[in-house]
C-alpha atoms as a PDB file:
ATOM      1  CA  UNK A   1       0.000   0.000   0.000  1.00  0.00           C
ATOM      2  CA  UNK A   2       2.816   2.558   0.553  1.00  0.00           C
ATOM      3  CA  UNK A   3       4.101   1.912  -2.749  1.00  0.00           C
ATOM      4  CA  UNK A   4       0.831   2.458  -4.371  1.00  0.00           C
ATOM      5  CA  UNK A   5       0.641   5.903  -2.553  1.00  0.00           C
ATOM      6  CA  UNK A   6       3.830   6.621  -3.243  1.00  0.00           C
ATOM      7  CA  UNK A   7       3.035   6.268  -7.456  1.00  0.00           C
ATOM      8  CA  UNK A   8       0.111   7.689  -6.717  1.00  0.00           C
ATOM      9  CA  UNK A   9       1.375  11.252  -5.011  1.00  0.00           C
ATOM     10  CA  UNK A  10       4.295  11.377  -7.906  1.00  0.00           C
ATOM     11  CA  UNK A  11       1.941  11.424 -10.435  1.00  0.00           C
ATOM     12  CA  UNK A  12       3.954   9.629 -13.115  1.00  0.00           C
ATOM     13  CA  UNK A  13       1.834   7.370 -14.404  1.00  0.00           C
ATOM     14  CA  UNK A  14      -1.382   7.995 -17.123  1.00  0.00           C
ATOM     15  CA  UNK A  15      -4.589   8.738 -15.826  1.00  0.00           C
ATOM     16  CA  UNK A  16      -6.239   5.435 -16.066  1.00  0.00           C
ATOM     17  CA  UNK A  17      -3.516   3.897 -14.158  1.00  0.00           C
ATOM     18  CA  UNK A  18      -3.930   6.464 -11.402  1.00  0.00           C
ATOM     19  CA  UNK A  19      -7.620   6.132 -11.342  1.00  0.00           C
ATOM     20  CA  UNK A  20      -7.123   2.180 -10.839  1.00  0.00           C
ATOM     21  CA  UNK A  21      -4.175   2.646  -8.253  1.00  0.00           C
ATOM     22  CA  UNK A  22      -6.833   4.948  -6.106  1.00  0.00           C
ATOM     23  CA  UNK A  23      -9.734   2.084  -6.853  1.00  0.00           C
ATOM     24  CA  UNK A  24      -7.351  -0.312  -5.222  1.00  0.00           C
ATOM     25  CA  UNK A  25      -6.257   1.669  -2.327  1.00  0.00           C
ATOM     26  CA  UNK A  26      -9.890   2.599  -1.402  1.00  0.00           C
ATOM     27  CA  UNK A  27     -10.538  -0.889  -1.283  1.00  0.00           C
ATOM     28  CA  UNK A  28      -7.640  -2.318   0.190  1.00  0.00           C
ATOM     29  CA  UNK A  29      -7.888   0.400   3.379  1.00  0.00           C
ATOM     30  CA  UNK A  30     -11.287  -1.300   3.743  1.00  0.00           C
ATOM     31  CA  UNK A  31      -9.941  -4.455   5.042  1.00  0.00           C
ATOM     32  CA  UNK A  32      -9.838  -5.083   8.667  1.00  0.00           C
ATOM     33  CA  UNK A  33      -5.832  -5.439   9.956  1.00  0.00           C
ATOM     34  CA  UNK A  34      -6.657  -7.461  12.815  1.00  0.00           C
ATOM     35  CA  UNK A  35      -7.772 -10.372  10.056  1.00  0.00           C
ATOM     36  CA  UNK A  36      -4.629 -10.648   8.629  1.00  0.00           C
ATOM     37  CA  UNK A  37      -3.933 -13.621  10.239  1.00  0.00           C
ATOM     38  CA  UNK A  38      -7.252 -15.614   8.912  1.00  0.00           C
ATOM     39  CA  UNK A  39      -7.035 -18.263   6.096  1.00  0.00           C
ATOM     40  CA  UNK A  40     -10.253 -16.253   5.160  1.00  0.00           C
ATOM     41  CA  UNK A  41      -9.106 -13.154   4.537  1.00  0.00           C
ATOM     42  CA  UNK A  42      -5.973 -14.559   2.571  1.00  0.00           C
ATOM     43  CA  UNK A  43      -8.017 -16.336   0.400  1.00  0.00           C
ATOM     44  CA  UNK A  44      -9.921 -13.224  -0.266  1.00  0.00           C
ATOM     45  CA  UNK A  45      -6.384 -11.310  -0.658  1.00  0.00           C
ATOM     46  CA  UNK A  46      -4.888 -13.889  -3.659  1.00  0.00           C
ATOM     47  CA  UNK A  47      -8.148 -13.865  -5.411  1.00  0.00           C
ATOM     48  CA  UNK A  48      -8.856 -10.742  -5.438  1.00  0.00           C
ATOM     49  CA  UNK A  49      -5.906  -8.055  -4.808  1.00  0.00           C
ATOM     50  CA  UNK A  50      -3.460  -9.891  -5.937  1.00  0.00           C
ATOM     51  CA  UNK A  51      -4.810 -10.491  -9.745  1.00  0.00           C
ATOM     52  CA  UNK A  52      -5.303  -6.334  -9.770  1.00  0.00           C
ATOM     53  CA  UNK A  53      -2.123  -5.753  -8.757  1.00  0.00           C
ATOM     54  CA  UNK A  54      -0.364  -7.842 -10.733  1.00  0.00           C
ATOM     55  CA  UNK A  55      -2.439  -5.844 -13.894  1.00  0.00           C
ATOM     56  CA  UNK A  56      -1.416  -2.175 -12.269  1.00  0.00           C
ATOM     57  CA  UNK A  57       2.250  -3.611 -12.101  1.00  0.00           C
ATOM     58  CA  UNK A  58       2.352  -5.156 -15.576  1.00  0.00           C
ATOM     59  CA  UNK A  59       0.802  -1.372 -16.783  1.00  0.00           C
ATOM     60  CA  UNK A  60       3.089   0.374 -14.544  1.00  0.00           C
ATOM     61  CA  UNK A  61       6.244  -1.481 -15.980  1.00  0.00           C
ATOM     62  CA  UNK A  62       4.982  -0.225 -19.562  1.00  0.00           C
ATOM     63  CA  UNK A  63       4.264   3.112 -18.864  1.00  0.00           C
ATOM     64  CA  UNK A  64       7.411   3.602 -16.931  1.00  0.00           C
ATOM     65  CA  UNK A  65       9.860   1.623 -18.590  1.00  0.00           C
ATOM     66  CA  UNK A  66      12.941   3.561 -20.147  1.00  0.00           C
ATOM     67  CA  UNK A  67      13.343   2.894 -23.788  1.00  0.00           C
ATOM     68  CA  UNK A  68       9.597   1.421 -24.545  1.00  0.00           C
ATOM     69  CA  UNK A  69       9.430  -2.331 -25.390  1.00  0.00           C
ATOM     70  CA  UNK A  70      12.392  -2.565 -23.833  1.00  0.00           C
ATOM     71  CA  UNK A  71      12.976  -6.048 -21.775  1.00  0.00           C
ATOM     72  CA  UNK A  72      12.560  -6.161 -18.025  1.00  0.00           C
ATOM     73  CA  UNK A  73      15.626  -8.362 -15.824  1.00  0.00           C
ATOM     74  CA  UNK A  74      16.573  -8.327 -12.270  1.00  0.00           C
ATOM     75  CA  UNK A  75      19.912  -6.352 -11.530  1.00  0.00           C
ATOM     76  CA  UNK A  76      23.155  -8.615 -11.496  1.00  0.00           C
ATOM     77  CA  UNK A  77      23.587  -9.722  -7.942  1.00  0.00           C
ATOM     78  CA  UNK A  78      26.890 -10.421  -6.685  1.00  0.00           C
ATOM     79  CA  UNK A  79      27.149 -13.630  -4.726  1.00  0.00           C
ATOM     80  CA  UNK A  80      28.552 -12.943  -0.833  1.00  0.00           C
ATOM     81  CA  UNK A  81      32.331 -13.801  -0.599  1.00  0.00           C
ATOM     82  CA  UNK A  82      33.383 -17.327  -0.297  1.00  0.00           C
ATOM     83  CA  UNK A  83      29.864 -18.678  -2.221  1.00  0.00           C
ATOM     84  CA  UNK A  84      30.976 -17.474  -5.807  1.00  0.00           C
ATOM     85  CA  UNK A  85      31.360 -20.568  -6.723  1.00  0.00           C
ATOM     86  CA  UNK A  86      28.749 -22.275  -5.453  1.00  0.00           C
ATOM     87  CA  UNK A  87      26.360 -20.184  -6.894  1.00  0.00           C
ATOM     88  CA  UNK A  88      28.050 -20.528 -10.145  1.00  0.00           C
ATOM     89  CA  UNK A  89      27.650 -24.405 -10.026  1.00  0.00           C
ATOM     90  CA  UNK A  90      24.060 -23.819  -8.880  1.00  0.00           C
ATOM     91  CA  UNK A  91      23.651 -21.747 -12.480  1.00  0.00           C
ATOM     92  CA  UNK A  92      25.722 -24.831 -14.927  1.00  0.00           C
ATOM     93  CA  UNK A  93      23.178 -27.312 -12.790  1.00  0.00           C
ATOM     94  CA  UNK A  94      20.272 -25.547 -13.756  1.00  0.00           C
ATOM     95  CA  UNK A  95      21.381 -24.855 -17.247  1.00  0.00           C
ATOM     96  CA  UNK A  96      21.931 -28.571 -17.782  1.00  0.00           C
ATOM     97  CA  UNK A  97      18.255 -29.428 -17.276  1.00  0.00           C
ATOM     98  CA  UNK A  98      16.709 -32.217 -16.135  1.00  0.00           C
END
């Protein structure tokens, strides 16, 4: 939710994408904190907030995304000393297949 106000107070996005940012907000202050802990209420959260935000992140990526068409990849980690090389053999594993 911070995030989402945080996009929403810069203003950087179109209009349609703001309008569905404040939809989302509005309806995600509605929910009672003190459920957060019920299967219930998590249920409700991956069937229904997560789907939308998923959409508002796939439109915000396109609308804010540098050169446009451009592919998206996480930044180059580097591995913490003395695992270098286990990560690399982690990477020729997976590229092997199955």
């Amino acid at each position: 939710m911070r995030q989402l106000r945080q996009l929403r107070e810069e203003g950087a996005v179109s209009d349609e994408t703001q309008a569905e940012i404040e939809q989302l907000l509005r309806r995600m202050q509605q929910l009672d904190p003190a459920g957060f802990g019920s299967p219930v209420l998590r249920s409700r959260i991956e069937q229904e907030f997560l789907p939308q935000l998923e959409q508002v992140e796939l439109r915000l990526r396109k609308e804010l995304s540098s050169p446009p068409g451009a592919p998206h990849a996480a930044p180059q980690a580097k591995a913490p000393p003395g695992y270098a090389e286990a990560v690399a053999e982690y990477f020729r594993r997976l590229s092997r297949g199955r």
